[in-house]
C-alpha atoms as a PDB file:
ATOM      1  CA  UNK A   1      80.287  81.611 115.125  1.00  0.00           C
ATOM      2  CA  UNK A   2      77.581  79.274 113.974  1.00  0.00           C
ATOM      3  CA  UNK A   3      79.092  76.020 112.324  1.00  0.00           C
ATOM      4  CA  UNK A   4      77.855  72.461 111.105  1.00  0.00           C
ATOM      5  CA  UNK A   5      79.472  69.522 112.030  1.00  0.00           C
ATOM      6  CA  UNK A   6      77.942  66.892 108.967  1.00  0.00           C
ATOM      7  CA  UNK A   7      78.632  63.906 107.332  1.00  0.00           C
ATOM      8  CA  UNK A   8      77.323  61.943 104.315  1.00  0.00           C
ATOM      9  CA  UNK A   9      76.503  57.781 103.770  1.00  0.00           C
ATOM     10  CA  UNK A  10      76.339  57.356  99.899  1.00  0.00           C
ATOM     11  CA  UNK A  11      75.375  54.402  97.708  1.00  0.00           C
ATOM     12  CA  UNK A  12      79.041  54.631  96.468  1.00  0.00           C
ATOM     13  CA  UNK A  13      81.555  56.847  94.896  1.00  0.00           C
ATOM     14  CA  UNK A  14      81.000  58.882  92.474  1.00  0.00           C
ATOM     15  CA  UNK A  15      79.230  62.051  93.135  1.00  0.00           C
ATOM     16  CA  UNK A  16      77.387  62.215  89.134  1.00  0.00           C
ATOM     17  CA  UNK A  17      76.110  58.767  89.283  1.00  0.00           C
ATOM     18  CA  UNK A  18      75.889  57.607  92.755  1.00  0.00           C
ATOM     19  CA  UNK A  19      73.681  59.375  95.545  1.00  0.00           C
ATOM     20  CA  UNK A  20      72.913  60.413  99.433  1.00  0.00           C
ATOM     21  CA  UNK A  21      71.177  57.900 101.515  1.00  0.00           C
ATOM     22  CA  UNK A  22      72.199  59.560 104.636  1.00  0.00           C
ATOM     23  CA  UNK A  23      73.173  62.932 105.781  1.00  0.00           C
ATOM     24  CA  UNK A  24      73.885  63.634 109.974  1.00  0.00           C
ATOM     25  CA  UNK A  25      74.716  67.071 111.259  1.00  0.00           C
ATOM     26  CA  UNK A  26      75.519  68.542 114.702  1.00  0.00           C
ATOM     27  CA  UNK A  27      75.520  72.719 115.254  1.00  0.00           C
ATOM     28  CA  UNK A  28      78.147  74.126 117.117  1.00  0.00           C
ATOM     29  CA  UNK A  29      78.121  77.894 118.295  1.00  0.00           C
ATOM     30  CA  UNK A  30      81.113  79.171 119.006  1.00  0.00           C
ATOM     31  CA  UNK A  31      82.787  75.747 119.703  1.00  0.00           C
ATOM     32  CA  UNK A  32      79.805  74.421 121.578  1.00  0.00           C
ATOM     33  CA  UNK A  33      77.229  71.897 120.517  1.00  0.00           C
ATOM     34  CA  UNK A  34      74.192  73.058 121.061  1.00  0.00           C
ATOM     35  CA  UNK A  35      72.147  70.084 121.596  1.00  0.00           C
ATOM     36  CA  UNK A  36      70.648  70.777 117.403  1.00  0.00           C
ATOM     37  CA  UNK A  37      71.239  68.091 114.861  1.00  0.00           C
ATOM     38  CA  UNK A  38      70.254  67.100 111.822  1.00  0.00           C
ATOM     39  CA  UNK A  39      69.742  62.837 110.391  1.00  0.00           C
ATOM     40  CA  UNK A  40      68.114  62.163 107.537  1.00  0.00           C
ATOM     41  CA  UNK A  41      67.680  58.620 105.544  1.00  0.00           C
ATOM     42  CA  UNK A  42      67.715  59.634 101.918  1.00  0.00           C
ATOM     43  CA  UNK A  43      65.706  57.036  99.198  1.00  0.00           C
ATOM     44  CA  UNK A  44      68.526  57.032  96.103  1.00  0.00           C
ATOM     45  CA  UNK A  45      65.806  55.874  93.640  1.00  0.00           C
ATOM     46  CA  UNK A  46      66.413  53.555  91.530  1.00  0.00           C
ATOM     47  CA  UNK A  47      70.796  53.782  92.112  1.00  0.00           C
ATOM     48  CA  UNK A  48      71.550  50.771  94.495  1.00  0.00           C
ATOM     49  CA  UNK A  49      73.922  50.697  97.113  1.00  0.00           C
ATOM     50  CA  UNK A  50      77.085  49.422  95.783  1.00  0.00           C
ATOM     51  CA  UNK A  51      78.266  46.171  97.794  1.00  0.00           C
ATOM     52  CA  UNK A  52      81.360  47.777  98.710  1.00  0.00           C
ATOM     53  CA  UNK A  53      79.573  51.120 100.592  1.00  0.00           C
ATOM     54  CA  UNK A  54      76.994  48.391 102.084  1.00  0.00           C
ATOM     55  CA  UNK A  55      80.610  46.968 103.912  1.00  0.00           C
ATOM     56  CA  UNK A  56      81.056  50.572 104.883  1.00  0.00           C
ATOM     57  CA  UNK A  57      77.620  51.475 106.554  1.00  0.00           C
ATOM     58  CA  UNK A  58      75.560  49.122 106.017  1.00  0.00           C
ATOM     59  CA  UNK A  59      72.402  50.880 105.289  1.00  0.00           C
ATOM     60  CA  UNK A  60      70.496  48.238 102.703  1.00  0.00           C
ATOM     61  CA  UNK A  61      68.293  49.479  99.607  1.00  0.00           C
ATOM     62  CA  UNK A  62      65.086  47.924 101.462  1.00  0.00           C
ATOM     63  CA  UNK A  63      65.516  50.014 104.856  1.00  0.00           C
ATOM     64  CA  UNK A  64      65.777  53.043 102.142  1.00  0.00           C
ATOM     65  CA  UNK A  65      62.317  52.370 100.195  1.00  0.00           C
ATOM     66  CA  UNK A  66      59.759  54.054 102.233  1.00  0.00           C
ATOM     67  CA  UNK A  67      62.188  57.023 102.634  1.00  0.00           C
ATOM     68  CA  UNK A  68      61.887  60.466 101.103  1.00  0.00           C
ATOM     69  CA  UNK A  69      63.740  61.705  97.723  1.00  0.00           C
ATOM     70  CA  UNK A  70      66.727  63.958  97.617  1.00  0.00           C
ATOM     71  CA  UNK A  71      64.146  66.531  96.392  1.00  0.00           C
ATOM     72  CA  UNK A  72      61.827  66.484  99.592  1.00  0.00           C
ATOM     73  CA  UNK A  73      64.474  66.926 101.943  1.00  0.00           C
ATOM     74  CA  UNK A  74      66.343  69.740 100.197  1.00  0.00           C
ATOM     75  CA  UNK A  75      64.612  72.730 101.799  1.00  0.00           C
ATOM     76  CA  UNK A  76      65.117  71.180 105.578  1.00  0.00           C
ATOM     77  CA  UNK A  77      69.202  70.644 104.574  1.00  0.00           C
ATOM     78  CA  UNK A  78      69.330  74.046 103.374  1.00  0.00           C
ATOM     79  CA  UNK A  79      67.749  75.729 106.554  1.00  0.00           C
ATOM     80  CA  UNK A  80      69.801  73.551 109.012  1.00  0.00           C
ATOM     81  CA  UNK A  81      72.980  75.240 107.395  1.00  0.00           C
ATOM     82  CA  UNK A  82      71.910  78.241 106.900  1.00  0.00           C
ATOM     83  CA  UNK A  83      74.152  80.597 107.861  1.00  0.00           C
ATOM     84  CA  UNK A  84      76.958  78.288 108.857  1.00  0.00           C
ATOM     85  CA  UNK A  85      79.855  76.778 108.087  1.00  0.00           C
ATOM     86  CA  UNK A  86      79.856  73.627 106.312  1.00  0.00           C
ATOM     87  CA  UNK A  87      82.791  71.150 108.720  1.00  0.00           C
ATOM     88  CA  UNK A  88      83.517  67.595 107.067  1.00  0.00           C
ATOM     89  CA  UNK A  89      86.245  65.467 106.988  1.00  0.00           C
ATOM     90  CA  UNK A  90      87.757  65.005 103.502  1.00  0.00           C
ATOM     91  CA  UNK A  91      85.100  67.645 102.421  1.00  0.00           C
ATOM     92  CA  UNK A  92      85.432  67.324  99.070  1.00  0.00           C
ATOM     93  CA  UNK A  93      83.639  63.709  98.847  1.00  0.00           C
ATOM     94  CA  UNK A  94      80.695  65.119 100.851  1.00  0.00           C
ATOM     95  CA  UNK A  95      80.093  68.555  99.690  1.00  0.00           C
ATOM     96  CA  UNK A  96      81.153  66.945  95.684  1.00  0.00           C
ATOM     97  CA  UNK A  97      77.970  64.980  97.003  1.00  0.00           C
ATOM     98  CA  UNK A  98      75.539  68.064  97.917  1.00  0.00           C
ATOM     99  CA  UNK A  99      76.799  69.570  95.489  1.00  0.00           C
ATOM    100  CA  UNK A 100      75.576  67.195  92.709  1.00  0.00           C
ATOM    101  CA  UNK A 101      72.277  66.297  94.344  1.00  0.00           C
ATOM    102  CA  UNK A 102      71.536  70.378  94.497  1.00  0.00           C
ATOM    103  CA  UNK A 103      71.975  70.313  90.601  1.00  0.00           C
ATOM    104  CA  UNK A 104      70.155  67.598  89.897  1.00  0.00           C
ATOM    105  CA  UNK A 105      66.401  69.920  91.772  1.00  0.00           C
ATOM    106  CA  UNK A 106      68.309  73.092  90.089  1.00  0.00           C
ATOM    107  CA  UNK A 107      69.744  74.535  93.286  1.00  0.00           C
ATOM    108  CA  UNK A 108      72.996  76.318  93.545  1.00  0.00           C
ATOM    109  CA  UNK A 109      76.309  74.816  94.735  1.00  0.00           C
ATOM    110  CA  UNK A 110      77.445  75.306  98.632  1.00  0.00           C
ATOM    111  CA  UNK A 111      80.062  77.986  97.655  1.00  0.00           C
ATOM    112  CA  UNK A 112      83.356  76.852  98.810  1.00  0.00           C
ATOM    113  CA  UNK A 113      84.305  79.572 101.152  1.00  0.00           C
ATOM    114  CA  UNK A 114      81.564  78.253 103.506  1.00  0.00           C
ATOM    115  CA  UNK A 115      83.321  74.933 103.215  1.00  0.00           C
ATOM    116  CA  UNK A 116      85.749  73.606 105.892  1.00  0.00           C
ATOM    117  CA  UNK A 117      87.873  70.061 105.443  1.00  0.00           C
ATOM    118  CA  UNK A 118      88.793  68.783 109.048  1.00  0.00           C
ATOM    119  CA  UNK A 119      91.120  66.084 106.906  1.00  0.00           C
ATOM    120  CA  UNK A 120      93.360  69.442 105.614  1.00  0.00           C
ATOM    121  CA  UNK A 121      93.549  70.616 109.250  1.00  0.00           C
ATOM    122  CA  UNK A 122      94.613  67.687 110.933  1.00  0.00           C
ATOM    123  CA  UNK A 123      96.973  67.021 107.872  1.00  0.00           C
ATOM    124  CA  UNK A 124      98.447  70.538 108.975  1.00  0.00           C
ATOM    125  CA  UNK A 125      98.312  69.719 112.342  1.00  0.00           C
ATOM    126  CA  UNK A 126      99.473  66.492 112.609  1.00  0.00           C
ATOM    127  CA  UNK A 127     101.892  66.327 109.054  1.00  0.00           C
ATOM    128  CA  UNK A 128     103.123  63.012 110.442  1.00  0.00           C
ATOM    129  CA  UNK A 129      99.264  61.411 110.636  1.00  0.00           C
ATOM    130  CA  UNK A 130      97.599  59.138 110.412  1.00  0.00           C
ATOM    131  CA  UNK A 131      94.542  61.366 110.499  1.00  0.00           C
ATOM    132  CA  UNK A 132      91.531  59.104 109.853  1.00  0.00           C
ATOM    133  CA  UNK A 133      88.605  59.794 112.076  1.00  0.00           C
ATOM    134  CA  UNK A 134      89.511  56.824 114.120  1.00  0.00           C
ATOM    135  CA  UNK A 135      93.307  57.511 114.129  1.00  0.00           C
ATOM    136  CA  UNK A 136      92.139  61.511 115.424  1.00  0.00           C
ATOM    137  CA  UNK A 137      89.985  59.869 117.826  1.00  0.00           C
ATOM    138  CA  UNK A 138      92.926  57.769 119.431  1.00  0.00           C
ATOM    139  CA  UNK A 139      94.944  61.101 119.074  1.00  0.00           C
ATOM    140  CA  UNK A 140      92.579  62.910 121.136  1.00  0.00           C
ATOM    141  CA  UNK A 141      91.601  60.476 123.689  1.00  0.00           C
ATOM    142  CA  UNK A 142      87.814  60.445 122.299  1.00  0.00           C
ATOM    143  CA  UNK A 143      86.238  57.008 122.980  1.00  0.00           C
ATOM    144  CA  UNK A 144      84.602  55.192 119.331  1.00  0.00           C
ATOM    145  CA  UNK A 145      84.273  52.157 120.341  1.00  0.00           C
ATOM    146  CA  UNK A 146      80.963  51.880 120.042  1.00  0.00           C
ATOM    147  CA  UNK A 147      81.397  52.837 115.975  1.00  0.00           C
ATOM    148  CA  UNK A 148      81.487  49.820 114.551  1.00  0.00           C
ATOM    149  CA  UNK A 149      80.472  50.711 111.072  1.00  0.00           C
ATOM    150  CA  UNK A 150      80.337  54.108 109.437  1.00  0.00           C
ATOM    151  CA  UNK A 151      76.760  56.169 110.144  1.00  0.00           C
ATOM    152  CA  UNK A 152      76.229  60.006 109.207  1.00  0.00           C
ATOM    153  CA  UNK A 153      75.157  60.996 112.601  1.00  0.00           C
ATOM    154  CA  UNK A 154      77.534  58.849 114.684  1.00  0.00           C
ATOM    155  CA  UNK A 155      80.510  60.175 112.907  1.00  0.00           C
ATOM    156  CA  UNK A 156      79.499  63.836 112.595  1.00  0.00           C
ATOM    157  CA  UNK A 157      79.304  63.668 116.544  1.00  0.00           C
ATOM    158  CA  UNK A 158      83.050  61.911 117.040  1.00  0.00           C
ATOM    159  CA  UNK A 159      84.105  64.557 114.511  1.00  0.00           C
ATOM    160  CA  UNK A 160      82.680  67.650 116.509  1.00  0.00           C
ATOM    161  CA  UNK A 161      84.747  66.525 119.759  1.00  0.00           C
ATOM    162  CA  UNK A 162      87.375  66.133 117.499  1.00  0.00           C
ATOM    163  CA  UNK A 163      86.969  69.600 115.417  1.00  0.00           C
ATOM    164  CA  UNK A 164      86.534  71.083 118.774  1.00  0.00           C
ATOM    165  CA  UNK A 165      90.237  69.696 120.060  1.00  0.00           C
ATOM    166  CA  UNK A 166      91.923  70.047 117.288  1.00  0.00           C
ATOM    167  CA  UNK A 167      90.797  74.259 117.611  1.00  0.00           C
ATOM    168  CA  UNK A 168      91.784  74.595 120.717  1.00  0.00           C
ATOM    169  CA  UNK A 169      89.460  72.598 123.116  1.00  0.00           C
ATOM    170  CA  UNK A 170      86.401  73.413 125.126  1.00  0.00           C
ATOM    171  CA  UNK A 171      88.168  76.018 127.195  1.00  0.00           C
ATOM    172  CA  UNK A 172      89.203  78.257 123.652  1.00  0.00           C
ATOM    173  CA  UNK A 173      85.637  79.689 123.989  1.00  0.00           C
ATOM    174  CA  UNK A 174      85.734  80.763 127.880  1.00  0.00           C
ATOM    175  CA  UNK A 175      87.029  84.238 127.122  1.00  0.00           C
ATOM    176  CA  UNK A 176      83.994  85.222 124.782  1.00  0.00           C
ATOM    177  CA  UNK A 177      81.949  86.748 127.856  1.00  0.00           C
ATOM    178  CA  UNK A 178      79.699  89.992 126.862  1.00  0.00           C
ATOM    179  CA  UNK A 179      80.562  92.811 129.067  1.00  0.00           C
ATOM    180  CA  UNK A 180      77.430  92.747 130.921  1.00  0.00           C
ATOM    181  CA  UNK A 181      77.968  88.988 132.082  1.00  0.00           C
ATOM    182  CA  UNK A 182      78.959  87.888 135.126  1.00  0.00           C
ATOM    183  CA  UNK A 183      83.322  87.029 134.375  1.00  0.00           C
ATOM    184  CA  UNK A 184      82.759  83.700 135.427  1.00  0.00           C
ATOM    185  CA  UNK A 185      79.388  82.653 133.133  1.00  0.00           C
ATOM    186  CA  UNK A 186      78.985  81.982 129.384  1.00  0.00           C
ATOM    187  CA  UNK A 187      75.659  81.577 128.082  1.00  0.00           C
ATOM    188  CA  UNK A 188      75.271  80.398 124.196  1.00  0.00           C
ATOM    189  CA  UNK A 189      71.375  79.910 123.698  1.00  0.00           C
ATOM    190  CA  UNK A 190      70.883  77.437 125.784  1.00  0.00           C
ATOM    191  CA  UNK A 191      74.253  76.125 126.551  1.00  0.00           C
ATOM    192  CA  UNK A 192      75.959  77.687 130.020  1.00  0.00           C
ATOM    193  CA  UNK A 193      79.301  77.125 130.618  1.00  0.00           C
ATOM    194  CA  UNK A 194      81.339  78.093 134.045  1.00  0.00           C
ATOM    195  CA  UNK A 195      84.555  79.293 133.832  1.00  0.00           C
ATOM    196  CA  UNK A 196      87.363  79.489 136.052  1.00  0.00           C
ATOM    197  CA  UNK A 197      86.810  82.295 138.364  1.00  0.00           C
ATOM    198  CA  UNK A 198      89.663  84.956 138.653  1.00  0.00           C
ATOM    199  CA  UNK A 199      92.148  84.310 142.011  1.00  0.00           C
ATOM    200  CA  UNK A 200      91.263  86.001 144.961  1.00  0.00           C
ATOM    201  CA  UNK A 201      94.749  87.316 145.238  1.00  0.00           C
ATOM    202  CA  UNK A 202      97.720  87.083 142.990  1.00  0.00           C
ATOM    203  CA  UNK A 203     100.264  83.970 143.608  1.00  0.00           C
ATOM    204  CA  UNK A 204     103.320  85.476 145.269  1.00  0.00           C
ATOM    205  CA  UNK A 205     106.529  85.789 142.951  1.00  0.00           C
ATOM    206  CA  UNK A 206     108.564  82.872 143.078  1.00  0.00           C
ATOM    207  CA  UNK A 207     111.774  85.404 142.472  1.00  0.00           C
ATOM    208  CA  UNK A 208     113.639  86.307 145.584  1.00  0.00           C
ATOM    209  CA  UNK A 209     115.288  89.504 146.008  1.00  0.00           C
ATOM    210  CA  UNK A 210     118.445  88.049 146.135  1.00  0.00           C
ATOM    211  CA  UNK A 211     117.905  86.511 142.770  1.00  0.00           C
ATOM    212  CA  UNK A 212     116.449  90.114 141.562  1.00  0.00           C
ATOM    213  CA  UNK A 213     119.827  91.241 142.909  1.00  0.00           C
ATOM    214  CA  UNK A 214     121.957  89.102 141.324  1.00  0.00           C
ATOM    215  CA  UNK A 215     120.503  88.920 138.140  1.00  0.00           C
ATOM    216  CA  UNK A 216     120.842  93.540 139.032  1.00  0.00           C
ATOM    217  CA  UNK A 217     124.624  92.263 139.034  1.00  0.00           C
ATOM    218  CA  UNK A 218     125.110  90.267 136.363  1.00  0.00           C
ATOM    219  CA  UNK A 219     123.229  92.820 133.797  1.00  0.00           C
ATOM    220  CA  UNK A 220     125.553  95.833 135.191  1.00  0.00           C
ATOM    221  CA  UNK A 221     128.722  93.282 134.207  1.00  0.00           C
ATOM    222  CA  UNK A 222     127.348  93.350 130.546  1.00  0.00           C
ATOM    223  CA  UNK A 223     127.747  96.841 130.006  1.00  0.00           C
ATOM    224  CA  UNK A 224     126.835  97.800 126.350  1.00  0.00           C
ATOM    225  CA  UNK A 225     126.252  94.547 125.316  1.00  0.00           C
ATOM    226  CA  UNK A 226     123.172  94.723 127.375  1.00  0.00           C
ATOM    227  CA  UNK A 227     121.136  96.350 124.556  1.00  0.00           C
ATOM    228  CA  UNK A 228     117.920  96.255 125.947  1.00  0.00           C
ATOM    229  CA  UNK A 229     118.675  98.404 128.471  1.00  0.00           C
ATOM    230  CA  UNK A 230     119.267 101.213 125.437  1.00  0.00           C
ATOM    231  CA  UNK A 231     115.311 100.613 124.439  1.00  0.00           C
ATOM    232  CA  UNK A 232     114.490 100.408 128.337  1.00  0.00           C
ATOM    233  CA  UNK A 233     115.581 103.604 128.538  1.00  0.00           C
ATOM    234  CA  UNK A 234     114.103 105.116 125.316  1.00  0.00           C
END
């Protein structure tokens, strides 16, 4: 399963007026990152960066002059994703983002079945939150410290180790092994990961036969209320 891990830096909030000035993206295969990412500095034109998303990120309209249009980056977006799922947190905001800047050069929308909210899943997960990126962070032990203001890149990468806990971890992937790889060896392009190696011989049973015999004993005493023994049987 091929998926991308992205996140969006805007000049401010709404999607129809206001615009991308950075995207960041990280590829995951099958729960992996595989080393492949995406960062892009976006020029807006002529919509500044609202004072309040300058707080946020604070990526200034002069660092964003010499950078390419919306329009010149489009095809390299598109090719990075294709094929993959589309991972944000609080999607809506960032693909209500693509979204708009894809109909403003005549493309067609991301179609929403691609589109996975990490914000809904945690919400699921954790009903109780908080589920910020920095709350999920603390939750899963993943050190941001170093994240003092919001980037693209920076938060797509907390938010693949967090994606990647909140499904089950690094070790959810160690039982997708072809059947003509080694048991213990998973190769995903250029990702290998070892896996624990099957026991030499089985751990002896920590039930005695005297508990086998009592519990023999106890089941006999039950009679026909022991109904499993009817299906045992059958």
């Amino acid at each position: 399963m091929r998926e991308i891990i992205f996140d969006t830096e805007t000049t401010g909030l709404e999607s129809k007026a206001d615009r991308i000035i950075e995207i960041g993206g990280i590829e995951l295969i099958n729960n992996f990152p595989t080393g492949r990412t995406l960062h892009l500095y976006i020029n807006p034109g002529d919509r500044k960066v609202h004072p309040d998303a300058l707080a946020v990120h604070g990526i200034t309209d002069e660092s964003l002059k010499e950078k390419p249009p919306f329009a010149q980056v489009a095809q390299q977006i598109i090719d990075f994703f294709d094929g993959a799922r589309w991972i944000a947190h609080n999607a809506n905001f960032d693909i209500g983002f693509i979204n708009a800047e894809f109909e403003r050069i005549g493309l067609p929308p991301v179609p929403p079945e691609s589109v996975v909210d990490t914000l809904s899943m945690a919400r699921r997960k954790h009903p109780m939150g908080p589920n910020s990126l920095d709350a999920l962070c603390r939750r899963y032990g993943i050190d941001n410290g170093h994240r003092t203001k919001h980037g693209a890149l920076l938060d797509s990468e907390l938010l693949a180790e967090v994606y990647i806990e909140m499904t089950g971890g690094r070790q959810a992937a160690l039982g997708l092994v072809g059947a003509d790889q080694p048991r213990n060896v998973i190769e995903i392009e250029d990702v290998v990961v070892t896996a624990i190696a099957a026991r030499p011989r089985p751990l002896p049973p920590r039930i005695s036969e005297d508990d086998i015999a009592a519990h023999a004993a106890m089941v006999s005493g039950l009679k026909d209320k022991a109904v499993w023994l009817k299906y045992a049987a059958d």
